[in-house]
Protein backbone atom coordinates (compact mmCIF):
# COMPACT_ATOMS: atom_id res chain seq x y z
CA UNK A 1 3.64 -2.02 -23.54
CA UNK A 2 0.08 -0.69 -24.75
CA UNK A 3 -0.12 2.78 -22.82
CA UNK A 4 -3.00 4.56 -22.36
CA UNK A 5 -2.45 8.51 -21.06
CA UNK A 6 -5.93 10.45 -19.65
CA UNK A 7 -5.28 14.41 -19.94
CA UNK A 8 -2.20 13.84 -21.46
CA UNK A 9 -1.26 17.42 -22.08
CA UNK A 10 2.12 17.41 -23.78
CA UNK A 11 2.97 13.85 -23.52
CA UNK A 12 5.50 13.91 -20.67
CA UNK A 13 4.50 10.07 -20.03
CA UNK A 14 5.89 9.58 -23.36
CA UNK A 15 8.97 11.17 -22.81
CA UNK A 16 9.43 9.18 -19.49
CA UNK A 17 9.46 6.00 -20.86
CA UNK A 18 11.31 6.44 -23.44
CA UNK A 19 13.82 7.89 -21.08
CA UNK A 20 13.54 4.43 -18.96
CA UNK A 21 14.06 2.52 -22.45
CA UNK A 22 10.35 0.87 -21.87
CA UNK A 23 9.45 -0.76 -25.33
CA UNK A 24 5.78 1.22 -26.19
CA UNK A 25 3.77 -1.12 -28.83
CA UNK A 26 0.70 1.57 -28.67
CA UNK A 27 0.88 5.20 -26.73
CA UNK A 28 -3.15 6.33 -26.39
CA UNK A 29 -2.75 9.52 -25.65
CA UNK A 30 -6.56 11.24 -24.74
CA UNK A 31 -6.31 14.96 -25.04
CA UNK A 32 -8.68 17.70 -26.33
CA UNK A 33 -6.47 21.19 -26.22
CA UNK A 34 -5.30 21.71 -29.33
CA UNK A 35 -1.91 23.46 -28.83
CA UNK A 36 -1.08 20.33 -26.37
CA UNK A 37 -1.84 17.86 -28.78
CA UNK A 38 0.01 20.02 -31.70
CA UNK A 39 3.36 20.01 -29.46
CA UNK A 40 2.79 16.05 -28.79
CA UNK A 41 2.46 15.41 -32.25
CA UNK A 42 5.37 17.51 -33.34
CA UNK A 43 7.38 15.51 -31.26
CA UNK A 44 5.83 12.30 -31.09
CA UNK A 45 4.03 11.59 -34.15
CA UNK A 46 3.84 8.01 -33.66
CA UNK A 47 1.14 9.19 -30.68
CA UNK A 48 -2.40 7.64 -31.57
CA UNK A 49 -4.57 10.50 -30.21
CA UNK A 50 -8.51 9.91 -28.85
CA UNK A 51 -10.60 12.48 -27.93
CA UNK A 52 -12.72 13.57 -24.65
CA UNK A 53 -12.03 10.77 -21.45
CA UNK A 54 -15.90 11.32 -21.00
CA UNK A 55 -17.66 8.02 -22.56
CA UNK A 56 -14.18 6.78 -23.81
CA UNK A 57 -13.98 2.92 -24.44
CA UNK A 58 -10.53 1.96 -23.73
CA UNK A 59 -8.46 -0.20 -25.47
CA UNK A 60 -6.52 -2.81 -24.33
CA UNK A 61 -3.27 -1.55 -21.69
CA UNK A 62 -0.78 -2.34 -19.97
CA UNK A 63 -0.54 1.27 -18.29
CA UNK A 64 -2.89 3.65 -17.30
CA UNK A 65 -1.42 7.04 -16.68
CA UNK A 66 -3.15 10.20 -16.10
CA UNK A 67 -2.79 13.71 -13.81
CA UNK A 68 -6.56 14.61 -13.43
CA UNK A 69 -7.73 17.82 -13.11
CA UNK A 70 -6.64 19.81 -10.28
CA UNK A 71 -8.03 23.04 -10.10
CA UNK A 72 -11.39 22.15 -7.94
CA UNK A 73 -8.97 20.00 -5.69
CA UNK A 74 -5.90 22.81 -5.05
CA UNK A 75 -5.36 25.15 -1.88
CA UNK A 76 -4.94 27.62 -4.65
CA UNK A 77 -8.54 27.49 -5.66
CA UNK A 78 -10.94 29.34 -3.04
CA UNK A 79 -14.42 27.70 -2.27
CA UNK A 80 -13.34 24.79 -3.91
CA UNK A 81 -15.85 21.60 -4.41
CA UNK A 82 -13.18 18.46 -4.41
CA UNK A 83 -14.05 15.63 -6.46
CA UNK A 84 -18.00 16.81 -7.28
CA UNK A 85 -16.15 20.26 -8.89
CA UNK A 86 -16.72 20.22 -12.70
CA UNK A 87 -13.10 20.13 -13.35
CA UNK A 88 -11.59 17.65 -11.07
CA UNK A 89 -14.86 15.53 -10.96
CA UNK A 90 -12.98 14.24 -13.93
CA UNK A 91 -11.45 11.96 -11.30
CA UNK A 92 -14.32 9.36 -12.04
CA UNK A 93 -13.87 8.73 -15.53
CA UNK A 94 -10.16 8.01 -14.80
CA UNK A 95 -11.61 5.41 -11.81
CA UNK A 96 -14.33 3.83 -14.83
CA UNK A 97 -11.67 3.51 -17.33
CA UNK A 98 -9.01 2.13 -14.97
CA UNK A 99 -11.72 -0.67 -13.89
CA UNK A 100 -12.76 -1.39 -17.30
CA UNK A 101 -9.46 -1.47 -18.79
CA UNK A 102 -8.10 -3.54 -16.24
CA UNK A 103 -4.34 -2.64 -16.90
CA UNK A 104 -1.64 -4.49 -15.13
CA UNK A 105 0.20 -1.05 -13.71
CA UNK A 106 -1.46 2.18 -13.17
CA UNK A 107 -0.66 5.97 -11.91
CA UNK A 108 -2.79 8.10 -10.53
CA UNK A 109 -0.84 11.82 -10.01
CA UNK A 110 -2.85 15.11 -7.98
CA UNK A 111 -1.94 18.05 -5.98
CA UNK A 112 -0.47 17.74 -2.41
CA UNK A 113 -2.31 20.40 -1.58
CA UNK A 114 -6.31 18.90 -1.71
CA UNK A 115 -8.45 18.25 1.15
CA UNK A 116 -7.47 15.43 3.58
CA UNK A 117 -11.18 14.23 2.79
CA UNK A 118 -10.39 13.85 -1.18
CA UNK A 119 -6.88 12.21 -0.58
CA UNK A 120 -8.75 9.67 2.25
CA UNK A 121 -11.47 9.25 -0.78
CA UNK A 122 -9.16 8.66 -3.79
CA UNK A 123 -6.87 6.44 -1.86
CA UNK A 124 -9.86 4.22 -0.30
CA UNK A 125 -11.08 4.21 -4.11
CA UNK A 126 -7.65 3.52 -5.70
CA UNK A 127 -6.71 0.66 -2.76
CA UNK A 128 -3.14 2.39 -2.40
CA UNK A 129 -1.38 4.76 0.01
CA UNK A 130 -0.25 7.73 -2.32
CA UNK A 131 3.45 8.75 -2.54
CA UNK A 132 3.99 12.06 -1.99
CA UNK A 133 7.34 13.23 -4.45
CA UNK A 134 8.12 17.04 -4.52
CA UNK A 135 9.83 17.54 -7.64
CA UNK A 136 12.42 19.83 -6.03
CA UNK A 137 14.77 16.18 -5.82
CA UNK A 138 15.51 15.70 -9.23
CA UNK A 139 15.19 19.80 -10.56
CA UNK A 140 15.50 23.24 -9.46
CA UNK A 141 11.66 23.59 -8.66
CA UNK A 142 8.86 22.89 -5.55
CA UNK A 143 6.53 21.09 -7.01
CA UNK A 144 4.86 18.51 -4.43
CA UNK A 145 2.53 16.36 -5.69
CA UNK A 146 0.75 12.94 -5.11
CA UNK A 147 0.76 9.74 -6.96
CA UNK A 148 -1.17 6.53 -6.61
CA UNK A 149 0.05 3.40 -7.99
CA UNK A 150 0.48 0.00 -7.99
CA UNK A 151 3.76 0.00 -9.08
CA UNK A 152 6.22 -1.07 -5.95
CA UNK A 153 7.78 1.73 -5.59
CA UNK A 154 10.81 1.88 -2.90
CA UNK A 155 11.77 4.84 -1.49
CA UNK A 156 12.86 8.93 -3.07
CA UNK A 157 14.54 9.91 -5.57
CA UNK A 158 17.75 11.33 -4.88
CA UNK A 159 18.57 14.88 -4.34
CA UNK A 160 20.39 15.97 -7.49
CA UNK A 161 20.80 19.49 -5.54
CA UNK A 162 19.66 21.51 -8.70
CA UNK A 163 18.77 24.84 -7.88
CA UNK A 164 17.39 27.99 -10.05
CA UNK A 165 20.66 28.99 -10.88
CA UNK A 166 21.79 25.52 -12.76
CA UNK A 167 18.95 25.89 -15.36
CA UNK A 168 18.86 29.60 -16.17
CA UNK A 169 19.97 30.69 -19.51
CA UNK A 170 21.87 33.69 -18.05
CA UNK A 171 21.37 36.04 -15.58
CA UNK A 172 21.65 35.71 -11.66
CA UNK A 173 18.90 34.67 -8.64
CA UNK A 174 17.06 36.83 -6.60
CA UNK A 175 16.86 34.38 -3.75
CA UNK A 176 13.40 36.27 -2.34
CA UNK A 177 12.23 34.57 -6.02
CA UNK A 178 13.01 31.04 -5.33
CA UNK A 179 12.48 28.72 -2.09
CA UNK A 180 15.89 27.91 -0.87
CA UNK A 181 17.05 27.81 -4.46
CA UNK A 182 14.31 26.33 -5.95
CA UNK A 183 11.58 27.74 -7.99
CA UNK A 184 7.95 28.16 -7.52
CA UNK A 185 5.87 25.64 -8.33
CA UNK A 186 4.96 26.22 -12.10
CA UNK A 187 1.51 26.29 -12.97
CA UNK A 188 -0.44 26.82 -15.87
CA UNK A 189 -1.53 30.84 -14.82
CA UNK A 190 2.47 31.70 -15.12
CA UNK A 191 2.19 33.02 -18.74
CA UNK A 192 0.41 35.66 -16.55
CA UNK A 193 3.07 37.31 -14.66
CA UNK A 194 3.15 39.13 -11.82
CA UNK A 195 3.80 42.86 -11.24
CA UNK A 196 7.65 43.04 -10.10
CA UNK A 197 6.56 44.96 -7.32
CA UNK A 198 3.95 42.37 -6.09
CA UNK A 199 6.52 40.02 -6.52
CA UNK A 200 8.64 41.53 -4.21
CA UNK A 201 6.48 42.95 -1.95
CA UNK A 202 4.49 39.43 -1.80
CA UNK A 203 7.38 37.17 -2.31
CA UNK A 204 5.63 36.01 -5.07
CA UNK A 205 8.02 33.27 -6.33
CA UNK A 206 7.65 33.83 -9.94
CA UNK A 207 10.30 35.88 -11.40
CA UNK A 208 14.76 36.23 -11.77
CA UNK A 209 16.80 38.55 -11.45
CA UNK A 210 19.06 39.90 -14.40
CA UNK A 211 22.27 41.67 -13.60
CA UNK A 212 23.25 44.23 -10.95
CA UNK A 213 21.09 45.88 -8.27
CA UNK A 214 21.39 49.15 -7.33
CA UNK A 215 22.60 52.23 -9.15
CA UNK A 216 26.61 51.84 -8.28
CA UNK A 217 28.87 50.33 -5.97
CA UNK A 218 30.31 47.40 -5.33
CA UNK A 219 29.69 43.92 -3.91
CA UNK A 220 28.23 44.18 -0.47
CA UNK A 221 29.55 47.80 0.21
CA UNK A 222 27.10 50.15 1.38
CA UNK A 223 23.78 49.93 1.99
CA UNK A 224 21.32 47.06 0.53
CA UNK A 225 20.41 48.90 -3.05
CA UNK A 226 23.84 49.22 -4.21
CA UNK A 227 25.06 45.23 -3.31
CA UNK A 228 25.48 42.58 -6.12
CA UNK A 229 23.62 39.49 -5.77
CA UNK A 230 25.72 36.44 -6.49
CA UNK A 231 24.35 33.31 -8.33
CA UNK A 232 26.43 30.98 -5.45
CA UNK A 233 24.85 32.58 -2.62
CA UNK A 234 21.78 34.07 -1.04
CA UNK A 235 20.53 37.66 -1.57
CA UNK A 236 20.67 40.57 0.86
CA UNK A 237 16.96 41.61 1.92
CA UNK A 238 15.21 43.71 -0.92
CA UNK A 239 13.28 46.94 0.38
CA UNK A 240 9.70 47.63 -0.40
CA UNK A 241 10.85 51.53 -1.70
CA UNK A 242 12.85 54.13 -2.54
CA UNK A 243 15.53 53.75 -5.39
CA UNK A 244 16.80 50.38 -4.75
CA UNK A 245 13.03 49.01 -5.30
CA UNK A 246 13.19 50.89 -8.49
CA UNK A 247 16.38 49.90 -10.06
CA UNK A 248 15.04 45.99 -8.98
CA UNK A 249 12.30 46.67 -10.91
CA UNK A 250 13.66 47.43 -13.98
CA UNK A 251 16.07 44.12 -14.27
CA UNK A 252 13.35 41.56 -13.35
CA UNK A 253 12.06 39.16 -15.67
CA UNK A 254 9.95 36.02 -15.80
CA UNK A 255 11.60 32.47 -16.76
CA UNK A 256 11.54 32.02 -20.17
CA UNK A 257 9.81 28.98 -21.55
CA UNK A 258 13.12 27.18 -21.73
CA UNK A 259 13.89 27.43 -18.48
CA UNK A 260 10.66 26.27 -17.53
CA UNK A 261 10.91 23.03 -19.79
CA UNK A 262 14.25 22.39 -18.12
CA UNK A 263 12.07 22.82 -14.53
CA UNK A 264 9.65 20.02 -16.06
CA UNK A 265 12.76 18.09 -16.97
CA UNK A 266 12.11 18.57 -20.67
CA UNK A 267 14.33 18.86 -23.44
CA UNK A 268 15.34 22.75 -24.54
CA UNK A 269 12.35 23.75 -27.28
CA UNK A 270 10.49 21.28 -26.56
CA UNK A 271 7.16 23.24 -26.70
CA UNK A 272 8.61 25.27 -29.61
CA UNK A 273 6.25 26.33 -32.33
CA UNK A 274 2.98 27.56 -30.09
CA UNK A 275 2.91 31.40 -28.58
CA UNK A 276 4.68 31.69 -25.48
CA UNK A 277 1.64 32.05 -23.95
CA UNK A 278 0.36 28.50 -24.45
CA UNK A 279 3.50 27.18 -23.85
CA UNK A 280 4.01 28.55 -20.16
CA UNK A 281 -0.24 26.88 -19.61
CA UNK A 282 1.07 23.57 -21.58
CA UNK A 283 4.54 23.52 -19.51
CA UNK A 284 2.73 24.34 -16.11
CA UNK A 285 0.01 21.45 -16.42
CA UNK A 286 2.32 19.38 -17.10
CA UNK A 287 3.98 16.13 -15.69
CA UNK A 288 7.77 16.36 -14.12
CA UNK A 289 9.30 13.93 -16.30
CA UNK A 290 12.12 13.10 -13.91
CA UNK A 291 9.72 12.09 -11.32
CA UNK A 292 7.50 9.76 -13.30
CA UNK A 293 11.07 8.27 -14.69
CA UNK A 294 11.81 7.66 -11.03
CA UNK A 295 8.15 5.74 -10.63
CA UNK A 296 8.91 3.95 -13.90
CA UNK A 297 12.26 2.80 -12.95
CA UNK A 298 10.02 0.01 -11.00
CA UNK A 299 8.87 -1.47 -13.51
């Protein structure tokens, strides 16, 4: 296959067809951050990299693959201008290089989350019901999103039941953290953080919990600051103050970027040799590779 990847990021197509053994003659891979394209390269190098999709001239596919832009199209964005935003207006060059290519399979991937006038518009463009795939079936995180394509798809994947706990490099789940297990839905402001408080307070899904709560005790003896969470079950509910809130706070942390590579169903280091920072953005735009294996497996 000649491939042909719009905002590839970190080349998560890549890595799903390899993983579905699909022969690649030619992987175009059009990307213009430069700590994505670094972490493609170091682990693709055989990647033929263009530039900006604006004005590209395609080459000749067999795929077209591409996650546009999602942050004028996402709940999470306030006053936000759909398809005409500067960001996810992006959409269009994706739509003029997928009818001038003219590839024999294509995938189109977006947020659930966007306005039921964009999803009516991009499917009446597209000429294909989208599938809607929440990444929680094949990982331990909630990640819904939406994919158009023409490949005959049948079907879910099926629940793998990961949860938080089966990717973590040690430690033990706050359960207020996760949704029923699973982790929040990574995006590409995570390298951020989140003030442990506001995560509590806010059941901010963003963080996990290291060791014992409380400042003595033991398991599920007195009163909720001195219990033990357990990694096989749910926790008890965490107050908003006093000493409890306070010993919380100090054995919080954030995922490390591991454990968010194993979320996107990427290899352990796979984003090794960039700052933390850009590999938290990098991992949090990026594709679930599990879930475009799953559309692959169509082929």
């Amino acid at each position: 296959m000649n491939v042909l990847s719009l905002f590839d990021g970190i080349s998560c197509g890549l890595v799903a067809l390899k993983r579905n053994q699909i022969s690649v003659a030619n992987y175009y891979a059009c990307e213009i951050d430069k700590y994505t394209i670094q972490i493609s390269k170091k682990n693709h190098p055989e990647i033929i990299h263009l530039e900006s999709v604006v004005d590209l001239k395609p080459p000749e596919i067999d795929l077209l693959i591409g996650g546009s832009p999602c942050q004028d199209l996402s709940i999470a964005k306030k006053n936000r201008k759909g398809l005409e935003g500067k960001r996810s207006g992006l959409f269009w060059e994706y739509v003029r290089i997928w009818k001038e290519s003219k590839p024999k399979y294509f995938i189109l991937e977006n947020v659930n989350s966007m306005s039921k006038e964009s999803k009516a518009k991009i499917t009446e463009i597209m000429g294909v019901e989208p599938i809607m795939i929440n990444a929680s079936l094949v990982s331990a995180q909630c990640r819904k999103r939406l994919f158009w394509t023409n490949i005959p798809v049948q079907g879910l994947p099926k629940d793998r039941n990961i949860l938080l706990k089966d990717i973590l490099q040690s430690g033990e789940i706050d359960e207020r953290m996760t949704s029923k297990g699973k982790a929040f839905c990574l995006d590409a402001s995570y390298f951020k953080g989140s003030s442990q408080k506001h995560s509590i307070e806010k059941k901010v899904r963003t963080q996990v919990k290291l060791g014992y709560v409380g400042n003595g005790g033991s398991n599920n003896q007195g009163g909720q600051a001195y219990r033990v969470y357990s990694p096989e079950g749910k926790s008890v509910t965490l107050g908003s103050s006093g000493a409890g809130l306070i010993k919380i706070e100090e054995q919080f942390r954030k995922l490390t970027p591991i454990e968010c590579e194993r979320l996107q169903g990427l290899p352990d280091n796979y984003t090794e040799g960039i700052s933390n920072t850009q590999r938290y953005k990098c991992l949090g735009n990026a594709f679930n590779v599990d879930v475009i294996c799953f559309i692959l497996s169509f082929i």
